[in-house]
N, C-alpha and C. Protein backbone atom coordinates (compact mmCIF):
# COMPACT_ATOMS: atom_id res chain seq x y z
N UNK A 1 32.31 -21.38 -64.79
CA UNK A 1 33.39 -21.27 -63.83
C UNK A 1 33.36 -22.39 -62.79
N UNK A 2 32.35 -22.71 -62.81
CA UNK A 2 32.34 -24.11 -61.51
C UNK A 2 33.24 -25.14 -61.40
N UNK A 3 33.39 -25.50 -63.02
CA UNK A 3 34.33 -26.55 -63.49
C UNK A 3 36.11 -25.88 -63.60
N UNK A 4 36.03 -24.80 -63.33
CA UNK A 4 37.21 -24.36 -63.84
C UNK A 4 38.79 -25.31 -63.13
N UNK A 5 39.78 -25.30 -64.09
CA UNK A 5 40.74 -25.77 -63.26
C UNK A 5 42.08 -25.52 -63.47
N UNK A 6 42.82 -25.80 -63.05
CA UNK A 6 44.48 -25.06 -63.01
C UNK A 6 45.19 -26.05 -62.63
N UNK A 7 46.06 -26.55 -63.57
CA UNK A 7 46.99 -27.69 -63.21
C UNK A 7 48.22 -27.12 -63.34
N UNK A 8 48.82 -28.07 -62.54
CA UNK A 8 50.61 -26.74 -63.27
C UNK A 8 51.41 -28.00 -62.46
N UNK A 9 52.79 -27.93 -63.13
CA UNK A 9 53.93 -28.84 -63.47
C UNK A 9 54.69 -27.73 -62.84
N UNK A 10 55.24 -28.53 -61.92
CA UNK A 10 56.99 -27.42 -61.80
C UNK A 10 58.03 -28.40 -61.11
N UNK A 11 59.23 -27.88 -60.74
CA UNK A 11 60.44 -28.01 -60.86
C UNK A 11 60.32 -29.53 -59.91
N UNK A 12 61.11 -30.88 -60.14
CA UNK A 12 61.11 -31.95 -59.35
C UNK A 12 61.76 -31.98 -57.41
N UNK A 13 62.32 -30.69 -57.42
CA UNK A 13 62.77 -30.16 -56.01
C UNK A 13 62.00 -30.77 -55.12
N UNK A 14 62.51 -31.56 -54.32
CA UNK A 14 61.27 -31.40 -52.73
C UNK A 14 61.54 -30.18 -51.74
N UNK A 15 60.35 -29.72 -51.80
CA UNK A 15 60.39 -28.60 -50.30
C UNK A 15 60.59 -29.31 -48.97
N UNK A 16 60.74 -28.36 -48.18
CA UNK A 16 61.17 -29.00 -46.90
C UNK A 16 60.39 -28.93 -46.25
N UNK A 17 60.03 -30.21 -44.49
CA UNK A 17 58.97 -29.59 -44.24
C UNK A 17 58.91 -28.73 -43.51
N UNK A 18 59.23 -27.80 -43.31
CA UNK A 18 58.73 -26.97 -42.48
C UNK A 18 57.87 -26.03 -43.66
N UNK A 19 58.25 -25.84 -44.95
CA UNK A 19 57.43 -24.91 -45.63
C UNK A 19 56.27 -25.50 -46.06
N UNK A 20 56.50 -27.24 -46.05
CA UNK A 20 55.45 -27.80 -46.23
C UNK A 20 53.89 -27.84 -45.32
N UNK A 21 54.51 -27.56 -43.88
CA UNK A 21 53.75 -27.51 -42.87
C UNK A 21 52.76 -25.87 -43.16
N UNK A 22 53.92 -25.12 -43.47
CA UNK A 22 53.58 -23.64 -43.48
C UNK A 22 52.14 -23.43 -44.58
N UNK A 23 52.63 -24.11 -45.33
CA UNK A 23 51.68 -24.03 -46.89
C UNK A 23 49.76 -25.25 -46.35
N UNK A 24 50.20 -26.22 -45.79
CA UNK A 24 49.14 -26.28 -45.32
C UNK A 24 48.11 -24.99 -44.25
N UNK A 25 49.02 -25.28 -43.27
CA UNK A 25 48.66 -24.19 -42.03
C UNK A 25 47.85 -23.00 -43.04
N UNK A 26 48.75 -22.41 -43.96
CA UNK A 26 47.81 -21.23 -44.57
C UNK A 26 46.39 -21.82 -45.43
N UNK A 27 46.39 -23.16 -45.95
CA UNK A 27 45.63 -23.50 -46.76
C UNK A 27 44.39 -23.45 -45.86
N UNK A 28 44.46 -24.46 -44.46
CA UNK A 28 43.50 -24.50 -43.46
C UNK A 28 42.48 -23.03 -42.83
N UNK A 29 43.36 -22.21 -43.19
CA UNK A 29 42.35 -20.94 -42.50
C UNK A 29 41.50 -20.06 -43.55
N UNK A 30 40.66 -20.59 -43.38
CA UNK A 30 39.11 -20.21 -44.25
C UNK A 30 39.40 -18.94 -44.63
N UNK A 31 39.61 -17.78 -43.79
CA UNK A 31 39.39 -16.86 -43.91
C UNK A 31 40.39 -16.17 -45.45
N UNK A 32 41.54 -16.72 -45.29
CA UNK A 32 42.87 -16.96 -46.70
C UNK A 32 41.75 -17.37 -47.93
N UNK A 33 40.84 -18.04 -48.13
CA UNK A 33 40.09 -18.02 -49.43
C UNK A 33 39.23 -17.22 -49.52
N UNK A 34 38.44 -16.29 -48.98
CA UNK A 34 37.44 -15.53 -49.05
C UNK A 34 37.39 -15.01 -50.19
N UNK A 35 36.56 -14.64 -50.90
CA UNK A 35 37.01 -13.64 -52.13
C UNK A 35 36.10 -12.34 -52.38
N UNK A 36 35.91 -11.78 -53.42
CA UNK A 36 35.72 -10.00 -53.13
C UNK A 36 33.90 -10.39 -52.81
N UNK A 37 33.51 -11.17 -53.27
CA UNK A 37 32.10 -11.33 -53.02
C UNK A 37 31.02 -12.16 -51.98
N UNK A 38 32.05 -12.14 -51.12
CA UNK A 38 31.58 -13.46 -50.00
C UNK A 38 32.00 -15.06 -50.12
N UNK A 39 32.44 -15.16 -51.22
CA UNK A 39 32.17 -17.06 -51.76
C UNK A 39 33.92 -17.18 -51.19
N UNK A 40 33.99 -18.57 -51.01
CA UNK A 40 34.62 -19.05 -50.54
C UNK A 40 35.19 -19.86 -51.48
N UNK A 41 36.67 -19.83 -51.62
CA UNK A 41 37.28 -20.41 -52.76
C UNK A 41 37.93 -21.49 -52.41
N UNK A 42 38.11 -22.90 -53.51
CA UNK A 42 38.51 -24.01 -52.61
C UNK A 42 40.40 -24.35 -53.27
N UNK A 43 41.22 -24.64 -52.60
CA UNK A 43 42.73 -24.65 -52.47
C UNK A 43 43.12 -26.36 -52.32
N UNK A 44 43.31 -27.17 -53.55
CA UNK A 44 43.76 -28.78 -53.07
C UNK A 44 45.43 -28.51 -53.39
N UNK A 45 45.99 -28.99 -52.31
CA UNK A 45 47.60 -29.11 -52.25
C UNK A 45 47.38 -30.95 -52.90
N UNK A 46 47.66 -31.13 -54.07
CA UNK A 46 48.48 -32.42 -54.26
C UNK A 46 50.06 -32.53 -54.57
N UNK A 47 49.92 -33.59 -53.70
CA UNK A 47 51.85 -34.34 -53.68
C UNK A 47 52.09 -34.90 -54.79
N UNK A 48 52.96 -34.89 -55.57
CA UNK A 48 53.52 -36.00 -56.87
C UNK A 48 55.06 -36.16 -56.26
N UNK A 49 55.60 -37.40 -57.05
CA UNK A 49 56.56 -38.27 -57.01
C UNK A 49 57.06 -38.16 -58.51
N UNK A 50 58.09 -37.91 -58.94
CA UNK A 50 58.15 -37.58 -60.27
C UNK A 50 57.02 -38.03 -61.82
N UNK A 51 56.70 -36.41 -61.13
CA UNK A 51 55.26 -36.14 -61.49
C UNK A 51 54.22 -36.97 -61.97
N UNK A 52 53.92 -38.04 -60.62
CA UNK A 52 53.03 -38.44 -60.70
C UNK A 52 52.07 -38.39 -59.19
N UNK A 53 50.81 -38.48 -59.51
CA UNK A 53 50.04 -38.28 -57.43
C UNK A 53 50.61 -39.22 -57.02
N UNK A 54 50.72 -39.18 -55.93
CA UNK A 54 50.87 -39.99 -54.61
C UNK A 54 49.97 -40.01 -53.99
């Protein structure tokens, strides 16, 4: 499980920022990853440009 990973493709839409702001803000508070056993789960927001990183 260490390695595990989850990639996902979706729609070319840009969000706006304010939801963009929102979606960080929740990413930042530790307490939002906790999970049933103490460990702390980790959350990377990457940006793409038709679908590629930026």
């Amino acid at each position: 499980m260490r390695r595990r990973q989850s990639i996902r493709t979706y729609d070319s839409q840009n969000i706006s920022e304010t939801h963009l702001q929102l979606i960080k803000d929740y990413i930042e508070r530790e307490a939002n990853f906790i999970g049933p056993f103490g460990r702390k789960g980790r959350v990377e927001l990457v940006q793409v440009n038709n679908n590629v990183t930026v």
